[in-house]
N, C-alpha and C. Protein backbone atom coordinates (compact mmCIF):
# COMPACT_ATOMS: atom_id res chain seq x y z
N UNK A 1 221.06 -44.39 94.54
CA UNK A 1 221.99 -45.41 94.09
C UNK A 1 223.15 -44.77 93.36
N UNK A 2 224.60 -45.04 94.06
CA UNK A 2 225.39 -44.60 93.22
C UNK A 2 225.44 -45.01 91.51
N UNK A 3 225.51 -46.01 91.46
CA UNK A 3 225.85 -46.42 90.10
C UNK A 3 224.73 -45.93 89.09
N UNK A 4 223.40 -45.50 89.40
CA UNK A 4 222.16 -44.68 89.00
C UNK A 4 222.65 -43.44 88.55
N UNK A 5 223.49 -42.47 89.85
CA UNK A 5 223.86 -41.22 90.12
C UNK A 5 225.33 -41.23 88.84
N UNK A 6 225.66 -42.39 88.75
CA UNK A 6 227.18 -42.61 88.18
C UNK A 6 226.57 -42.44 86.67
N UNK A 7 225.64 -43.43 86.10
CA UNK A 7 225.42 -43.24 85.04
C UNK A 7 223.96 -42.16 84.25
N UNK A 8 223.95 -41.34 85.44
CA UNK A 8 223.17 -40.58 85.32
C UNK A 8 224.23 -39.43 84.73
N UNK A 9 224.81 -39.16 85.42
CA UNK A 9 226.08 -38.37 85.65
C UNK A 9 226.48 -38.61 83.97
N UNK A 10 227.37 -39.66 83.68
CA UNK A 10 227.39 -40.17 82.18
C UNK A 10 227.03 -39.42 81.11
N UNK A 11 225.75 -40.20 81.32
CA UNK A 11 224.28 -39.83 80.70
C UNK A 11 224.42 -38.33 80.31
N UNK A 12 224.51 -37.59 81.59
CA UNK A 12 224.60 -35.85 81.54
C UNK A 12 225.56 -35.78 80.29
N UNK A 13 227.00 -35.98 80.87
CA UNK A 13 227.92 -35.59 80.22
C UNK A 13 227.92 -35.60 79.29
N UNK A 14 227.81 -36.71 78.50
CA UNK A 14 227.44 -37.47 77.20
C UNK A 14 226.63 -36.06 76.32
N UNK A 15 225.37 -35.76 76.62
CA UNK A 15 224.73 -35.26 76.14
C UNK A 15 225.48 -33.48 75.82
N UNK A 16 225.51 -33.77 77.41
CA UNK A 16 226.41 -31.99 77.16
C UNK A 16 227.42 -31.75 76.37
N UNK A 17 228.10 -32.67 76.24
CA UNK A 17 229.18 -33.26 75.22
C UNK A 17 228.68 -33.28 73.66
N UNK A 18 227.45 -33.96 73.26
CA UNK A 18 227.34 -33.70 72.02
C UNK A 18 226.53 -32.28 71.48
N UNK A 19 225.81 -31.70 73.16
CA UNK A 19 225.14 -30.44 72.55
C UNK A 19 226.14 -29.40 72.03
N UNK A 20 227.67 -29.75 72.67
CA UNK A 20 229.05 -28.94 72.67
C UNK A 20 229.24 -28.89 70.90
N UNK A 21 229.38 -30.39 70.62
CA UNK A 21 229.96 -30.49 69.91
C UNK A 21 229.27 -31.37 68.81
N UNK A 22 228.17 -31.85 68.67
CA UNK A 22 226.89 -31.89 67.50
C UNK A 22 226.63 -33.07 68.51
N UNK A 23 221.83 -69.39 87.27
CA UNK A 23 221.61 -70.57 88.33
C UNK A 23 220.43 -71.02 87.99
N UNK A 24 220.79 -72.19 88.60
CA UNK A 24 219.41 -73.17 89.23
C UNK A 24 218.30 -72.19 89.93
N UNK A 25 217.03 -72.41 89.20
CA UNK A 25 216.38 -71.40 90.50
C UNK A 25 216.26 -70.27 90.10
N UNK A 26 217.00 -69.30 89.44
CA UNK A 26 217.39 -68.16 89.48
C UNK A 26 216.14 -67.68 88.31
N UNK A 27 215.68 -66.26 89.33
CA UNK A 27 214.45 -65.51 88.43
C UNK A 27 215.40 -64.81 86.72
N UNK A 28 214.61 -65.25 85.88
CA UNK A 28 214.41 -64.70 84.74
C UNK A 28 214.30 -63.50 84.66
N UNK A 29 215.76 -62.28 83.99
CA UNK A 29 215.44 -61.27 83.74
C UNK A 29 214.77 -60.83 82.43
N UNK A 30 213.54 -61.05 82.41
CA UNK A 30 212.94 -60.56 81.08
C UNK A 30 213.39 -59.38 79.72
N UNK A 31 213.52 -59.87 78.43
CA UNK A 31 214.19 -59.35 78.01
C UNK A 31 213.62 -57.71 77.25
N UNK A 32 212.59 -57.82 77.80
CA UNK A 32 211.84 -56.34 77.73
C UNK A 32 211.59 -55.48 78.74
N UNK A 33 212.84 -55.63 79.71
CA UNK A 33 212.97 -55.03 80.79
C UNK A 33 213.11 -53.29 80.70
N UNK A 34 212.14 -52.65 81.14
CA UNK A 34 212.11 -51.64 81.00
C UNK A 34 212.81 -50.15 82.18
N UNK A 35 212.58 -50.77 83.48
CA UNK A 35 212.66 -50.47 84.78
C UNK A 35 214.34 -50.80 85.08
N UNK A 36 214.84 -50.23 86.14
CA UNK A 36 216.11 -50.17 86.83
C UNK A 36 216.40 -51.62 87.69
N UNK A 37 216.84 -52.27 87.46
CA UNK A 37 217.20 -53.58 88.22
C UNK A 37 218.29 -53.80 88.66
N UNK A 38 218.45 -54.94 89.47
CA UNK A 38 219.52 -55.77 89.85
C UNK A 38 219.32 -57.33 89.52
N UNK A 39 220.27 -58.51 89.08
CA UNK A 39 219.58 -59.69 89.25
C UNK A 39 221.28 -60.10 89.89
N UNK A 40 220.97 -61.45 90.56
CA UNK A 40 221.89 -61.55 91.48
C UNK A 40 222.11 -63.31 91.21
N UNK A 41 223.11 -63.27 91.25
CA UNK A 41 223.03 -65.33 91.03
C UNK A 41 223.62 -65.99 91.93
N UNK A 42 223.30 -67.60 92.36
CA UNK A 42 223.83 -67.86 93.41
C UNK A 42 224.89 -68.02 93.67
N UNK A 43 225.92 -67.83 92.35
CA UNK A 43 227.40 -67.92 92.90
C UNK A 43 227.53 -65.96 93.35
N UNK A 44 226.71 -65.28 93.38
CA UNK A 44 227.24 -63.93 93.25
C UNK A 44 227.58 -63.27 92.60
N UNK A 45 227.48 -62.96 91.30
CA UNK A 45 227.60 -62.17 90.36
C UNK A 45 226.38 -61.40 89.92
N UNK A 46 226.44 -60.02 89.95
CA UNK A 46 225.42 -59.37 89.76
C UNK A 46 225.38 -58.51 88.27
N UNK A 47 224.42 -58.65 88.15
CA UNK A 47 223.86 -57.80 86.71
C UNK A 47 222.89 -56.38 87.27
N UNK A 48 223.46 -55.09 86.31
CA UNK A 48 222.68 -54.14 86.94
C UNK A 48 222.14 -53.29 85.63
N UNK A 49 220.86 -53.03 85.63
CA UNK A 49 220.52 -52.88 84.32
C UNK A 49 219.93 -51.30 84.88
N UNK A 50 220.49 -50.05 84.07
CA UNK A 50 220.22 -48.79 83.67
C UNK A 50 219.24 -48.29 83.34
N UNK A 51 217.95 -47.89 83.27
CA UNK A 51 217.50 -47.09 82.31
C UNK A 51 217.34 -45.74 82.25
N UNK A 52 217.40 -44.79 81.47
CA UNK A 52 217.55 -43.47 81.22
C UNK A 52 216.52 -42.87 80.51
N UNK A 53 216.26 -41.69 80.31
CA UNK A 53 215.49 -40.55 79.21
C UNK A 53 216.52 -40.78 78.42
N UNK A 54 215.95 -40.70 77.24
CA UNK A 54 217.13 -40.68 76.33
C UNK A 54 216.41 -40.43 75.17
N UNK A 55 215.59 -38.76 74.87
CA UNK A 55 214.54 -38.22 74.29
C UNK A 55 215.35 -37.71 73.02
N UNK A 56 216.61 -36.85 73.69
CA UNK A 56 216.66 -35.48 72.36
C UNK A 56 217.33 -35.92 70.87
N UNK A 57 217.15 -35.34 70.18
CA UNK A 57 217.77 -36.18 69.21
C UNK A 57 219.23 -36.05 68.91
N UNK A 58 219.69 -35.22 69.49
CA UNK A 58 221.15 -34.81 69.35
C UNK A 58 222.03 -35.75 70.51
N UNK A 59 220.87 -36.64 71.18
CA UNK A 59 221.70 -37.43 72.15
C UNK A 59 221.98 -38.87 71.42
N UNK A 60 223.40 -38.85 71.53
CA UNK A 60 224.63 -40.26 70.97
C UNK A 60 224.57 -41.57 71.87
N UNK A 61 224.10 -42.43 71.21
CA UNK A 61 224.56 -43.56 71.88
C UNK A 61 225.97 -44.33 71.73
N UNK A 62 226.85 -43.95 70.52
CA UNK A 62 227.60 -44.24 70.48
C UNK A 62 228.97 -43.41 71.23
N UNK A 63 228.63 -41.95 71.94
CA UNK A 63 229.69 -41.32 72.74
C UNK A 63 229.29 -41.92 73.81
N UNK A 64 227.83 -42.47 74.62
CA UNK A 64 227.60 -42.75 76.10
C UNK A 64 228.46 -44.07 76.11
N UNK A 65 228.24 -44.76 74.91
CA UNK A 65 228.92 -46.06 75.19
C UNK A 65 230.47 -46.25 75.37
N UNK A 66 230.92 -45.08 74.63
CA UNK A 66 232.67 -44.56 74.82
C UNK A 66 233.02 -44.23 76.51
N UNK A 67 232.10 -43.38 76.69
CA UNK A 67 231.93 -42.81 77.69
C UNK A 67 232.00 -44.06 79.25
N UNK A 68 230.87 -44.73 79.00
CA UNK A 68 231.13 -46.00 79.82
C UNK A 68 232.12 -46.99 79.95
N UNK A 69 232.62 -47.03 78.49
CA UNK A 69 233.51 -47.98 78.40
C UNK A 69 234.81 -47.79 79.10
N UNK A 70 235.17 -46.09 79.32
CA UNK A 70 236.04 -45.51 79.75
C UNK A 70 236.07 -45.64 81.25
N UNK A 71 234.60 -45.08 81.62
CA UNK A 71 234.44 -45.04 83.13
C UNK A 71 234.94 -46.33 83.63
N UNK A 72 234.73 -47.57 83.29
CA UNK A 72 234.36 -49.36 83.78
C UNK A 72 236.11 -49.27 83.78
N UNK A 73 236.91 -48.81 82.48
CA UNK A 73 238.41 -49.27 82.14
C UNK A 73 238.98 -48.56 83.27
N UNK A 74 238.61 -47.50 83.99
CA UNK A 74 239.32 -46.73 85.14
C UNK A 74 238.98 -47.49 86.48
N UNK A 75 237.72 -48.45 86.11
CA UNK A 75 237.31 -48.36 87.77
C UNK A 75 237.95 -49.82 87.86
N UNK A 76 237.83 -51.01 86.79
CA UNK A 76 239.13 -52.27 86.81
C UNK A 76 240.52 -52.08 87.15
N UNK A 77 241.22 -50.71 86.57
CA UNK A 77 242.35 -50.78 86.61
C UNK A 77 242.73 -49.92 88.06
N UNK A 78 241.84 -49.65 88.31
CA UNK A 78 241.70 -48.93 90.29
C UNK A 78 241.76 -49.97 91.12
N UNK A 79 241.24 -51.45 90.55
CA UNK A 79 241.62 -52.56 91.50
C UNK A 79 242.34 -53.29 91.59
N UNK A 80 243.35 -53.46 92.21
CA UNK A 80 244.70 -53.94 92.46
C UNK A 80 244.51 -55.51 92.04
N UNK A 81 245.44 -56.20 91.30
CA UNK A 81 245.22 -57.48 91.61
C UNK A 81 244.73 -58.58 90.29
N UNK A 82 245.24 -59.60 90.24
CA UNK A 82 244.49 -59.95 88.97
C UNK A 82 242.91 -60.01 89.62
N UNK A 83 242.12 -59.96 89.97
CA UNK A 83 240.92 -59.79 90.36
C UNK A 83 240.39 -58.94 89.49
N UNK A 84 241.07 -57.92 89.43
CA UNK A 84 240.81 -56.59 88.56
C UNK A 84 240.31 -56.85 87.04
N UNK A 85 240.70 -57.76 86.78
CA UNK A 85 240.40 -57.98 85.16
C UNK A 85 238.93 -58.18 85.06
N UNK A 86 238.02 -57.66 84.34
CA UNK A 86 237.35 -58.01 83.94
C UNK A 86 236.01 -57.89 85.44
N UNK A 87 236.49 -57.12 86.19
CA UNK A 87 235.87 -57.29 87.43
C UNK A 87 234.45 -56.68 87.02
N UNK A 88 234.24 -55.68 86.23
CA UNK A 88 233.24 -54.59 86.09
C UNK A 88 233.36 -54.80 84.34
N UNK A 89 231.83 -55.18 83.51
CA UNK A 89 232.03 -54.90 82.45
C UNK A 89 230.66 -54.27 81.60
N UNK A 90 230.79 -53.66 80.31
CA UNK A 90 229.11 -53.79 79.73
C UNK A 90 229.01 -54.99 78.99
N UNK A 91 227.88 -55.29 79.45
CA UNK A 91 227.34 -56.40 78.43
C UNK A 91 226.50 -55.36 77.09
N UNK A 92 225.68 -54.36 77.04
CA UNK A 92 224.74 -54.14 76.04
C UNK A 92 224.45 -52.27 76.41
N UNK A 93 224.64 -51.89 75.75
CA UNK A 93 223.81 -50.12 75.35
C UNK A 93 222.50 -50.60 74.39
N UNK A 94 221.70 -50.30 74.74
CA UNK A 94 220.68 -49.77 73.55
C UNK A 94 219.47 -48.78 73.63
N UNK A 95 219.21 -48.38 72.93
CA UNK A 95 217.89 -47.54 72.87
C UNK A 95 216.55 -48.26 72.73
N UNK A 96 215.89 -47.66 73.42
CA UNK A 96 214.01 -48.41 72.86
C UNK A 96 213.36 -47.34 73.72
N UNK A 97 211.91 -47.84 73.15
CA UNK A 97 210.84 -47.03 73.46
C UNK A 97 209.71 -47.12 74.63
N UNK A 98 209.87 -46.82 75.65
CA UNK A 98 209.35 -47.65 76.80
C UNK A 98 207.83 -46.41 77.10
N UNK A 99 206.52 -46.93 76.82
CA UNK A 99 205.28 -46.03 76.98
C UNK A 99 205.86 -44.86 75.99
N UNK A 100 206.77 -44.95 74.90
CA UNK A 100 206.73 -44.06 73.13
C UNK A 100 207.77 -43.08 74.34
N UNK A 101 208.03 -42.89 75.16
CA UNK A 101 209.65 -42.36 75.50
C UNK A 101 210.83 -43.13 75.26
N UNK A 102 211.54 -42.08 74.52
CA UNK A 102 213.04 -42.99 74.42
C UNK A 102 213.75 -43.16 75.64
N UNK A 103 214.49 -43.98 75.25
CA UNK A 103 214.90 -44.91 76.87
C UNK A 103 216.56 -45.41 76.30
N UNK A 104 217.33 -45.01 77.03
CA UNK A 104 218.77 -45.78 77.16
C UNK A 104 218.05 -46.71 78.18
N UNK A 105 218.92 -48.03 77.77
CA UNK A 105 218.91 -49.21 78.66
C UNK A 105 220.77 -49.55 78.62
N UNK A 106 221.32 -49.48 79.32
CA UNK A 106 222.42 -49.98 80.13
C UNK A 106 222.32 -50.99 80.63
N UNK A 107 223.28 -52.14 80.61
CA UNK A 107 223.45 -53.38 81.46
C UNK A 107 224.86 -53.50 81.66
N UNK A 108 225.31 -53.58 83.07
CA UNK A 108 226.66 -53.94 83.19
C UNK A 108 226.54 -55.08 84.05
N UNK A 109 227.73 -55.37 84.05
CA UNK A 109 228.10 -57.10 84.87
C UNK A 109 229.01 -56.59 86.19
N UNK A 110 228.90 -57.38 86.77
CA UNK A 110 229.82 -57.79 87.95
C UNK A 110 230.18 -58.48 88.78
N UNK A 111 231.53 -58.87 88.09
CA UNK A 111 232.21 -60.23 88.98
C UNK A 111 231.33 -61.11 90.36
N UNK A 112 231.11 -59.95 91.31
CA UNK A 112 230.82 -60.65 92.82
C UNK A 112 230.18 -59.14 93.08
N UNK A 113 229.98 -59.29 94.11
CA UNK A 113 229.45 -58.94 95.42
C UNK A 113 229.92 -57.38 95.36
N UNK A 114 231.00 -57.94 96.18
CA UNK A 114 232.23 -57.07 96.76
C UNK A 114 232.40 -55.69 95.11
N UNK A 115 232.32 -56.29 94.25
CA UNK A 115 232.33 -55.51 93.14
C UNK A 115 231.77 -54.10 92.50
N UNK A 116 230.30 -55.02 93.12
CA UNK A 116 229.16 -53.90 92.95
C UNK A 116 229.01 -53.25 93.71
N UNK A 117 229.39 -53.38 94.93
CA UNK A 117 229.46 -52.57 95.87
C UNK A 117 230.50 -51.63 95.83
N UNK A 118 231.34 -51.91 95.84
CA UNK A 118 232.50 -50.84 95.42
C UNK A 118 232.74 -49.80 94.31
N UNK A 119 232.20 -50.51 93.41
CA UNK A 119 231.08 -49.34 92.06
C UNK A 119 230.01 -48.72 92.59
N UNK A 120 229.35 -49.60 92.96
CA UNK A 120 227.82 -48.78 93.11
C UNK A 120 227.61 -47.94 94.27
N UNK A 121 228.53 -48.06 95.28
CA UNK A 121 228.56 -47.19 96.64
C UNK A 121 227.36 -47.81 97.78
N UNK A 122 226.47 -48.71 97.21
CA UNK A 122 225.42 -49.62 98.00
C UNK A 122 225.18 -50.90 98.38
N UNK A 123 224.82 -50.86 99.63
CA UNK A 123 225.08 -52.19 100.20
C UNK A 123 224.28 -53.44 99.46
N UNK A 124 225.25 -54.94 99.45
CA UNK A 124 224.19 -55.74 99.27
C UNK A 124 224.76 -57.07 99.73
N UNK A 125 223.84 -57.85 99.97
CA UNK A 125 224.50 -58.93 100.28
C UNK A 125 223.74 -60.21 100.09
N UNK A 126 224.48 -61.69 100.00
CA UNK A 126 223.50 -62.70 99.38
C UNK A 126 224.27 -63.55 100.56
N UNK A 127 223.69 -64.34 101.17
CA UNK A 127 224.51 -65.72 101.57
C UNK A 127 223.25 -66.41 103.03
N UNK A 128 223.80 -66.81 103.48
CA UNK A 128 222.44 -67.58 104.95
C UNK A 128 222.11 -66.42 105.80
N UNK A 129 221.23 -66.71 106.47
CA UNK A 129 220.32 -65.99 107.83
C UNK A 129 221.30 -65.84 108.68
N UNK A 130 222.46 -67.10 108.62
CA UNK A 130 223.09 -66.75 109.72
C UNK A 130 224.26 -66.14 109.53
N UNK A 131 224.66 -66.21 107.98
CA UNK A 131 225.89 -65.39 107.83
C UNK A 131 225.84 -63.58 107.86
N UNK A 132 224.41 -63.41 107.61
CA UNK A 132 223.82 -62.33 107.58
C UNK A 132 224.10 -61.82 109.15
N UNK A 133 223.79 -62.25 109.79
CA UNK A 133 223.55 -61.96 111.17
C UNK A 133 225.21 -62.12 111.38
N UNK A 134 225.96 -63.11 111.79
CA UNK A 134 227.40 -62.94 111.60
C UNK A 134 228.07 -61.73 111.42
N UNK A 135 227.66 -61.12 110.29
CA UNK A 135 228.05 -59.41 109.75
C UNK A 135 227.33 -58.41 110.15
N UNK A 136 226.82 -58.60 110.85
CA UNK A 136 226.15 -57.61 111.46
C UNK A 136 224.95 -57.07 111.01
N UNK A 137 224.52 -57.71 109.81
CA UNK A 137 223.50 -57.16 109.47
C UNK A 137 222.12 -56.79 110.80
N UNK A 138 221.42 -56.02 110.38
CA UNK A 138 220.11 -55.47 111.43
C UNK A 138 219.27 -56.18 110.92
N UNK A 139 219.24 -57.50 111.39
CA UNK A 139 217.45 -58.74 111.20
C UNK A 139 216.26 -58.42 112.01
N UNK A 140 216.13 -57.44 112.64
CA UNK A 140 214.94 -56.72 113.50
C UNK A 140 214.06 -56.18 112.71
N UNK A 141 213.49 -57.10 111.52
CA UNK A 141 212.70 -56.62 110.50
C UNK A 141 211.24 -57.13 110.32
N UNK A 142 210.25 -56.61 109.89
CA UNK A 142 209.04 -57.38 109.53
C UNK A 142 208.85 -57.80 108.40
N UNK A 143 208.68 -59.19 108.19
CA UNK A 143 208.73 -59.67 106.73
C UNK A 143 207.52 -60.21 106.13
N UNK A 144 207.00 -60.60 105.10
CA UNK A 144 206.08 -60.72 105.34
C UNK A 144 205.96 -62.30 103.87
N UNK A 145 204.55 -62.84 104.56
CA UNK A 145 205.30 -64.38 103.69
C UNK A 145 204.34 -64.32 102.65
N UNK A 146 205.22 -64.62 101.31
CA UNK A 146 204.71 -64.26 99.96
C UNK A 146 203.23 -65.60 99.87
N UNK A 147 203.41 -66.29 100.65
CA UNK A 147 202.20 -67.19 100.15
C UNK A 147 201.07 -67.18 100.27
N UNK A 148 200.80 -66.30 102.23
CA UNK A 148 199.63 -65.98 102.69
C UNK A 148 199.40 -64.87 103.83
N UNK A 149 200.32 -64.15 103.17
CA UNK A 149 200.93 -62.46 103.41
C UNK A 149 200.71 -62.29 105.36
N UNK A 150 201.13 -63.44 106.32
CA UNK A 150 201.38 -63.60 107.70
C UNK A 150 202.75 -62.87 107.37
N UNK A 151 203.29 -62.45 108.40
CA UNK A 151 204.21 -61.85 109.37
C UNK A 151 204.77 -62.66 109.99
N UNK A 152 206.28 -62.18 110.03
CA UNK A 152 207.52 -62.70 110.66
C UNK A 152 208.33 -61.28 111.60
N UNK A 153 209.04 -61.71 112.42
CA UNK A 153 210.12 -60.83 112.98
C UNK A 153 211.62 -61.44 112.96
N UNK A 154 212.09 -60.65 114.37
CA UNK A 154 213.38 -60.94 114.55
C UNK A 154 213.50 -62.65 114.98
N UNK A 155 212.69 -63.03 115.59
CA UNK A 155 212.89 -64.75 116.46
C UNK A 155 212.96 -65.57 115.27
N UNK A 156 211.80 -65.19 114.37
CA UNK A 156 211.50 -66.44 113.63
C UNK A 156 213.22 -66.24 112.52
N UNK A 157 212.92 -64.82 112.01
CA UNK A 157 214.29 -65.17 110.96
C UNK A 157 215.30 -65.90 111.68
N UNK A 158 215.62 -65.33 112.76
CA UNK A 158 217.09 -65.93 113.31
C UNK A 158 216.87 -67.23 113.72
N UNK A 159 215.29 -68.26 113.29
CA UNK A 159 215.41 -69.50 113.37
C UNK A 159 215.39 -70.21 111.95
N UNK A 160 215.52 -69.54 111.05
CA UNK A 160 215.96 -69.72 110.05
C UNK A 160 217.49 -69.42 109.32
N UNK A 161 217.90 -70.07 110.35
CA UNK A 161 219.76 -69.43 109.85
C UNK A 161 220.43 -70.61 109.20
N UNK A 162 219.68 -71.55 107.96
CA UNK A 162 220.23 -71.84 106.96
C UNK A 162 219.41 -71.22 105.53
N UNK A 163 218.38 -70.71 105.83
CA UNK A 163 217.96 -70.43 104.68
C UNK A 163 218.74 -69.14 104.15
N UNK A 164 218.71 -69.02 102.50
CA UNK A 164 219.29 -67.90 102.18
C UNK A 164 218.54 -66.56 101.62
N UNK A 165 219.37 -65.28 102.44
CA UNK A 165 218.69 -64.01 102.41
C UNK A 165 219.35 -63.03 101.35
N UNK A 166 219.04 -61.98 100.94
CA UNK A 166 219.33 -61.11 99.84
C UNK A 166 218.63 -59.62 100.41
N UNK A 167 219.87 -59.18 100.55
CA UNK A 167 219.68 -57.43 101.35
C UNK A 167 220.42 -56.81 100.54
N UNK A 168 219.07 -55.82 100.29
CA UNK A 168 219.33 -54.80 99.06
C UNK A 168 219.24 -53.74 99.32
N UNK A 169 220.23 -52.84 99.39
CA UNK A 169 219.82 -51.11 99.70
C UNK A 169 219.39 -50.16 98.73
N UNK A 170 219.36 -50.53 97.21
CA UNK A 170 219.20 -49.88 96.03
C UNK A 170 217.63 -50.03 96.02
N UNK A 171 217.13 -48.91 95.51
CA UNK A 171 215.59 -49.16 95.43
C UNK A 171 215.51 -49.43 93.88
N UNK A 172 215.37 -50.17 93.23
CA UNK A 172 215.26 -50.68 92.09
C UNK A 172 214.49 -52.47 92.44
N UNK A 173 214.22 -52.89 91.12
CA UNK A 173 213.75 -54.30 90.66
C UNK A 173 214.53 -55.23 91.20
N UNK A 174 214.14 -55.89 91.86
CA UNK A 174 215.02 -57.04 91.78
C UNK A 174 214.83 -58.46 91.90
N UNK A 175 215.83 -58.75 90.99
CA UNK A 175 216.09 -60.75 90.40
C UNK A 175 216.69 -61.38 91.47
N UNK A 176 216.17 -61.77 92.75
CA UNK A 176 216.94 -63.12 93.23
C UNK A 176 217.31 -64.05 92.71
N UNK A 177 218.46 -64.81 93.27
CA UNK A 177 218.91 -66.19 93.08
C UNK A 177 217.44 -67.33 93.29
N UNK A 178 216.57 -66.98 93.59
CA UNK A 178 215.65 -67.80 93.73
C UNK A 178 214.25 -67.39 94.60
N UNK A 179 213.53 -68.53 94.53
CA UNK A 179 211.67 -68.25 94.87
C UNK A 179 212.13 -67.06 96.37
N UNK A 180 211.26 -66.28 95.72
CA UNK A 180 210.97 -65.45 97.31
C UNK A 180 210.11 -66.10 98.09
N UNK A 181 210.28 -66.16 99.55
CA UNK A 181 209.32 -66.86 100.32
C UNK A 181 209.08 -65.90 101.32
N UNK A 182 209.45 -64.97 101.47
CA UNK A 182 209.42 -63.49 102.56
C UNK A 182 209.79 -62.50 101.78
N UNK A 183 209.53 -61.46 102.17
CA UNK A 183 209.78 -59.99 101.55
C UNK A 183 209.51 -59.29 102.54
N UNK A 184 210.49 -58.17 102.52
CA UNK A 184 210.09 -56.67 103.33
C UNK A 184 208.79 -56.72 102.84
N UNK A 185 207.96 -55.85 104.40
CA UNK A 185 206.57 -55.49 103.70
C UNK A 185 206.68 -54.72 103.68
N UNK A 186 205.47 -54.32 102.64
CA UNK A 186 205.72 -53.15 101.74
C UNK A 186 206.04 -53.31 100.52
N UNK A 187 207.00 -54.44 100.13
CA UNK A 187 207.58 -54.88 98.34
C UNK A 187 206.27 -55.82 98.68
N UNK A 188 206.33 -56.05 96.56
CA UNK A 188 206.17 -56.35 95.94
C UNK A 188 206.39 -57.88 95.26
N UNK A 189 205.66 -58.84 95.08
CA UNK A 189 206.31 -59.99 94.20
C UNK A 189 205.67 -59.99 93.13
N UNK A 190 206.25 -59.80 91.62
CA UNK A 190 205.91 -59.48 90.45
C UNK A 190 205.51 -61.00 89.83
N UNK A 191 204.71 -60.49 88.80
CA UNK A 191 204.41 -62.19 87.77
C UNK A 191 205.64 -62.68 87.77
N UNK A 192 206.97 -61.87 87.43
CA UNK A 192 208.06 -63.05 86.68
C UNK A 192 209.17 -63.05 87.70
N UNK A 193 208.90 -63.52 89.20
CA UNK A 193 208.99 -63.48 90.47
C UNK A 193 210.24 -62.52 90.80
N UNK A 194 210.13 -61.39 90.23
CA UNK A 194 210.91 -60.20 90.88
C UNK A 194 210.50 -59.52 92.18
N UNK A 195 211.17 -58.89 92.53
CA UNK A 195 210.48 -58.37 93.72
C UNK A 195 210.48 -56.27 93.61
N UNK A 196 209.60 -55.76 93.67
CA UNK A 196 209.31 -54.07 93.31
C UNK A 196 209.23 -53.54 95.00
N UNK A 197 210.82 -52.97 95.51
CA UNK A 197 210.97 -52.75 96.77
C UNK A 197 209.72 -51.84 97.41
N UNK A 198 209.71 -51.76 98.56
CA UNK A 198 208.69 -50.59 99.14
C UNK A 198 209.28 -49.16 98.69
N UNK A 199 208.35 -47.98 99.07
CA UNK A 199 208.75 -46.94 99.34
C UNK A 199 209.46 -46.24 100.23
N UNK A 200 209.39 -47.23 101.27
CA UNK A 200 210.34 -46.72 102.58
C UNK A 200 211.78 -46.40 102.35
N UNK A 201 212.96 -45.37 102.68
CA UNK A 201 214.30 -45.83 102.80
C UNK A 201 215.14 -47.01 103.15
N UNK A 202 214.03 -48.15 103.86
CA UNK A 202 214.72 -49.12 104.38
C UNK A 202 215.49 -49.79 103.28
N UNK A 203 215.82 -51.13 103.65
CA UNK A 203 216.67 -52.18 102.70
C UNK A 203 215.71 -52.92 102.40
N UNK A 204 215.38 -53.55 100.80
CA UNK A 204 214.90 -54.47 100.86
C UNK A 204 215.14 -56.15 101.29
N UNK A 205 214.53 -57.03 101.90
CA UNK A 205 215.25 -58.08 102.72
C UNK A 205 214.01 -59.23 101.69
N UNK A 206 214.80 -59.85 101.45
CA UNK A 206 214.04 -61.17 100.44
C UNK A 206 214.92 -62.57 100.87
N UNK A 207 214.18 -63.53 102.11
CA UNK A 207 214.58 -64.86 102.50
C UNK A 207 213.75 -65.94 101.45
N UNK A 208 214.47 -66.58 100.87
CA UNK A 208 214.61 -67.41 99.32
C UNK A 208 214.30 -69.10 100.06
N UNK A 209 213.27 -70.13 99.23
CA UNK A 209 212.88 -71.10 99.46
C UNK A 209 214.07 -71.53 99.29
């Protein structure tokens, strides 16, 4: 995931830097979120939440947060347009202790879609079965149904082309706009109905009640 690699990258700098120099529907992102996520809402605006090592003691949270604040102010003013305002922002830096390792947690916002993608360098997309298919997405997938773990393919999704789908290429957590009713098999549907992608390279694909 770029935006992983982006604030990993950060993260680096940051440190090397101070060793230099001293909806309706919509799943609940729990606020003791420990793990790398996405949550996604049904108008499209995505939240992408960070987490890091963040052990040594000479590492600053107050330069990473300079540091970010800088990166986000270059990558708004890279987008043409009043659109640009406010397109990419942080909501929160903080530190905590996740299994007694210190942990940066990062959360940034983003406008839409189109946003995060253009930050994050990875595909994603939210809207119907059939708009999905429209764009070309690849629906030649096996899905599998969260209620009584049967199997789906290509026929049945594409007879579902009003329901709405969520294709995720980031392997991280993720918050749909709403109940999963299919999942790539292989993921995961968590107690606080997230979904924990497979191991495969594929995309994760989550069609929503």
């Amino acid at each position: 995931m770029r935006i992983a690699r982006k604030i990993t990258v950060s993260l680096c700098a940051v440190l090397c830097l101070v060793t230099l120099l001293g909806g309706c529907g919509q799943n609940k992102v729990p606020q003791d979120l420990s793990v790398p996520a996405i949550s996604v809402t049904g108008k499209g605006k995505v939240t992408a939440y960070i987490v890091e090592d963040f052990e040594k003691d000479y590492y600053d949270l107050a330069e990473l947060e300079n540091l970010v604040k800088d990166e986000l102010s270059k990558f708004n003013e890279s987008r043409k347009g009043a659109e640009a305002e406010g397109a990419a922002a942080m909501v929160s830096l903080m530190q905590t202790l996740v299994k007694e390792v210190p942990k940066a947690v990062l959360v940034l916002e983003f406008q839409d879609i189109a946003c995060y993608r253009e930050y994050a360098g990875k595909d994603l997309f939210y809207g119907t079965v059939a708009q999905a298919q429209q764009a070309g997405y690849d629906l030649n997938v096996e899905l599998t149904s969260v209620k009584d773990g049967t199997t789906i393919g290509k026929s049945e999704i594409f007879g579902m082309g009003n329901s709405h789908i969520l294709i995720v290429q980031d392997k991280v957590r993720i918050f749909a706009p709403g109940k999963a009713q299919y999942v790539t098999s292989g993921a995961a549907v968590k107690d606080d109905g997230s979904v924990e992608p497979s191991d495969t390279e594929d995309n994760t694909y989550i069609i929503m009640k």
